[in-house]
C-alpha atoms as a PDB file:
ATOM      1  CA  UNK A   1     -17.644  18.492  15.555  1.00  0.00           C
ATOM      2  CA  UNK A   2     -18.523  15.314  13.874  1.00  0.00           C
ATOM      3  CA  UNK A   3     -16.047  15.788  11.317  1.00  0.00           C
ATOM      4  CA  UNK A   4     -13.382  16.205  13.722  1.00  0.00           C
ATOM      5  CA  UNK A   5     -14.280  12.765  15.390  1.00  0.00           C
ATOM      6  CA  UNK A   6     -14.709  11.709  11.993  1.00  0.00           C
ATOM      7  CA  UNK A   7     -10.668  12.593  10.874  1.00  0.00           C
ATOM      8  CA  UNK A   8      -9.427  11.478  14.073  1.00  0.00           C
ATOM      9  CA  UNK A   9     -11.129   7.543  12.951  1.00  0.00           C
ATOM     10  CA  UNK A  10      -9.346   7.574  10.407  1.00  0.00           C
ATOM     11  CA  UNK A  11      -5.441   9.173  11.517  1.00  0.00           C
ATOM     12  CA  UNK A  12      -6.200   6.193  14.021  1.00  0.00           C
ATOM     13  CA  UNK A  13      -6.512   3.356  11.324  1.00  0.00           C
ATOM     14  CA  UNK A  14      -3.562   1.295  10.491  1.00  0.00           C
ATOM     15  CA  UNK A  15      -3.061   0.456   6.709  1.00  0.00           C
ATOM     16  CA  UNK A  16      -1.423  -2.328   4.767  1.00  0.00           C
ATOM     17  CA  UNK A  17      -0.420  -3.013   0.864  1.00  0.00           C
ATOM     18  CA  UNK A  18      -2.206  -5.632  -0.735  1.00  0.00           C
ATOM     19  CA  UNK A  19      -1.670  -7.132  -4.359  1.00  0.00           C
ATOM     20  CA  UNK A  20      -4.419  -8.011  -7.311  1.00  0.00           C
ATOM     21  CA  UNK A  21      -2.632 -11.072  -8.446  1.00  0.00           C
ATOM     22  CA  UNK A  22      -4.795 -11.617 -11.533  1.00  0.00           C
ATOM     23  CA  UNK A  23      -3.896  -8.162 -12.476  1.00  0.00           C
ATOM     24  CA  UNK A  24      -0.187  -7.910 -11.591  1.00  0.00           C
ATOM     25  CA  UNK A  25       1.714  -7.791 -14.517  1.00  0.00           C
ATOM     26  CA  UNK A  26       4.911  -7.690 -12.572  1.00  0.00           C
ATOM     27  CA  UNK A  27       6.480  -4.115 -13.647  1.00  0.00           C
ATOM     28  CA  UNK A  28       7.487  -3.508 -10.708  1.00  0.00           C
ATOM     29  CA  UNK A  29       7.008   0.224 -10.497  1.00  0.00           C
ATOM     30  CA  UNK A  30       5.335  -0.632  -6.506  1.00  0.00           C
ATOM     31  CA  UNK A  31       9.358  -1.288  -5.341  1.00  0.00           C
ATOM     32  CA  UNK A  32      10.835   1.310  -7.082  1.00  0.00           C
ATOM     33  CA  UNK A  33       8.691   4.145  -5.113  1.00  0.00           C
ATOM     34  CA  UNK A  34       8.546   2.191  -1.557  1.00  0.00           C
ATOM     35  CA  UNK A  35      11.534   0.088  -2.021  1.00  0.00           C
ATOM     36  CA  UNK A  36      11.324  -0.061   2.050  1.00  0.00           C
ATOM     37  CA  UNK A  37       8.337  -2.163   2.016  1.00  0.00           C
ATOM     38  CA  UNK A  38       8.153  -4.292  -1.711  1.00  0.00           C
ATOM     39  CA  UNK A  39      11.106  -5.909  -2.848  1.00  0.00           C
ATOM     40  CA  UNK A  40      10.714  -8.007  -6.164  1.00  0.00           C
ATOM     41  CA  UNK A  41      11.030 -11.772  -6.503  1.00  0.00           C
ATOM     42  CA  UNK A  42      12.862 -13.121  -9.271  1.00  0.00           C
ATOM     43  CA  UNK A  43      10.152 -12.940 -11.687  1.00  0.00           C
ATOM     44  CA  UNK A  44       9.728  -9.230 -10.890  1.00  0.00           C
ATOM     45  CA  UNK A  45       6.842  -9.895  -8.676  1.00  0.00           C
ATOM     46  CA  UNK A  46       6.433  -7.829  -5.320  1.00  0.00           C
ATOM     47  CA  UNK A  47       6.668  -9.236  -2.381  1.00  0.00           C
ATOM     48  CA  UNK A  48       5.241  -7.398   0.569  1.00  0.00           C
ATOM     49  CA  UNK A  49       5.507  -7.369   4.096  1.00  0.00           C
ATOM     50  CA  UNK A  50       2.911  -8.033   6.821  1.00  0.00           C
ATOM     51  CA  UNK A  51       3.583  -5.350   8.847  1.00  0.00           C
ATOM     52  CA  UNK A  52       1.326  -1.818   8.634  1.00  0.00           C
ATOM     53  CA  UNK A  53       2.704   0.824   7.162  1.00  0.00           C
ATOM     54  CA  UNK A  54       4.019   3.517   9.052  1.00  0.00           C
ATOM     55  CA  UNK A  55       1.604   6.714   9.020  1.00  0.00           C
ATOM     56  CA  UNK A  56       4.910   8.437   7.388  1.00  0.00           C
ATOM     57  CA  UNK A  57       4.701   5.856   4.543  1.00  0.00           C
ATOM     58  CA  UNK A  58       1.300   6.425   3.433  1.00  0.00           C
ATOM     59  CA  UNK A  59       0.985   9.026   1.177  1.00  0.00           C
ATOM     60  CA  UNK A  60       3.858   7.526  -0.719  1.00  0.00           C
ATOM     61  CA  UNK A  61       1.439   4.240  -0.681  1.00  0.00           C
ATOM     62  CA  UNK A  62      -0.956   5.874  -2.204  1.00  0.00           C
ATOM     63  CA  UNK A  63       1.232   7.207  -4.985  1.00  0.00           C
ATOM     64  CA  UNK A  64       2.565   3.591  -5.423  1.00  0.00           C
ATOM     65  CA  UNK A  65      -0.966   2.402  -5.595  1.00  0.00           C
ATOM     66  CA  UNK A  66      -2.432   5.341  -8.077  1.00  0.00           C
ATOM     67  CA  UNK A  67       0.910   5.071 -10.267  1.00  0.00           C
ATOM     68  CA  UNK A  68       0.994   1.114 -10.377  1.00  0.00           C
ATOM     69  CA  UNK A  69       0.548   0.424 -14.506  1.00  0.00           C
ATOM     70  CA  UNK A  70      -2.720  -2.186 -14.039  1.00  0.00           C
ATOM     71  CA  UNK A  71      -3.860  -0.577 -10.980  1.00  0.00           C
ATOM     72  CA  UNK A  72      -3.398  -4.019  -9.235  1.00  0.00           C
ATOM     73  CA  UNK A  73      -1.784  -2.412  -6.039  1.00  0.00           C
ATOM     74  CA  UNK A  74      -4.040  -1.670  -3.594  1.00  0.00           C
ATOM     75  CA  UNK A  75      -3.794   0.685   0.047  1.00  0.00           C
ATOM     76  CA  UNK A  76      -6.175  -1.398   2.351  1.00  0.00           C
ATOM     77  CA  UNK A  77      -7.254  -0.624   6.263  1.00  0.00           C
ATOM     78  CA  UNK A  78      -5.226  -3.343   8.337  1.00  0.00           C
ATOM     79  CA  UNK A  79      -7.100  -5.848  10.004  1.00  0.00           C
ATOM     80  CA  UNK A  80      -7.684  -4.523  13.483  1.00  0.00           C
ATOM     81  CA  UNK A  81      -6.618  -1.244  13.041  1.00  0.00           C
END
């Protein structure tokens, strides 16, 4: 039962992108897989938006974070959520 309380803590938690910016390289692999949520400045930075990602979004995220060349893109709970 506790595990069940424990799954439903977490399908409740909202979750944002954040960026290491001493380890961002700018590739810019992040807005080719969620092209919906990073776009690229014109250094080939990303730039991210504030809003949480959608519960749909996430395990794409997570591939975005996993796949990101320097590992500097990171899935983080939202503040609040």
């Amino acid at each position: 039962m506790a595990r069940h309380a424990h799954r439903t803590d977490r399908a409740d938690r909202t979750y944002r992108l954040e960026v290491d910016w001493t380890a961002c390289q700018g590739h810019g692999l992040c807005a080719e897989l969620l092209p919906e949520h990073i776009t690229l400045d014109e250094w080939g930075y990303p730039l991210l938006g504030e809003a949480p990602l959608p519960p749909t979004t996430l395990k794409r995220a997570r591939r975005a974070a996993a796949d990101c060349p320097v590992l500097a893109l990171k899935l983080a709970t939202a503040q609040g959520g």
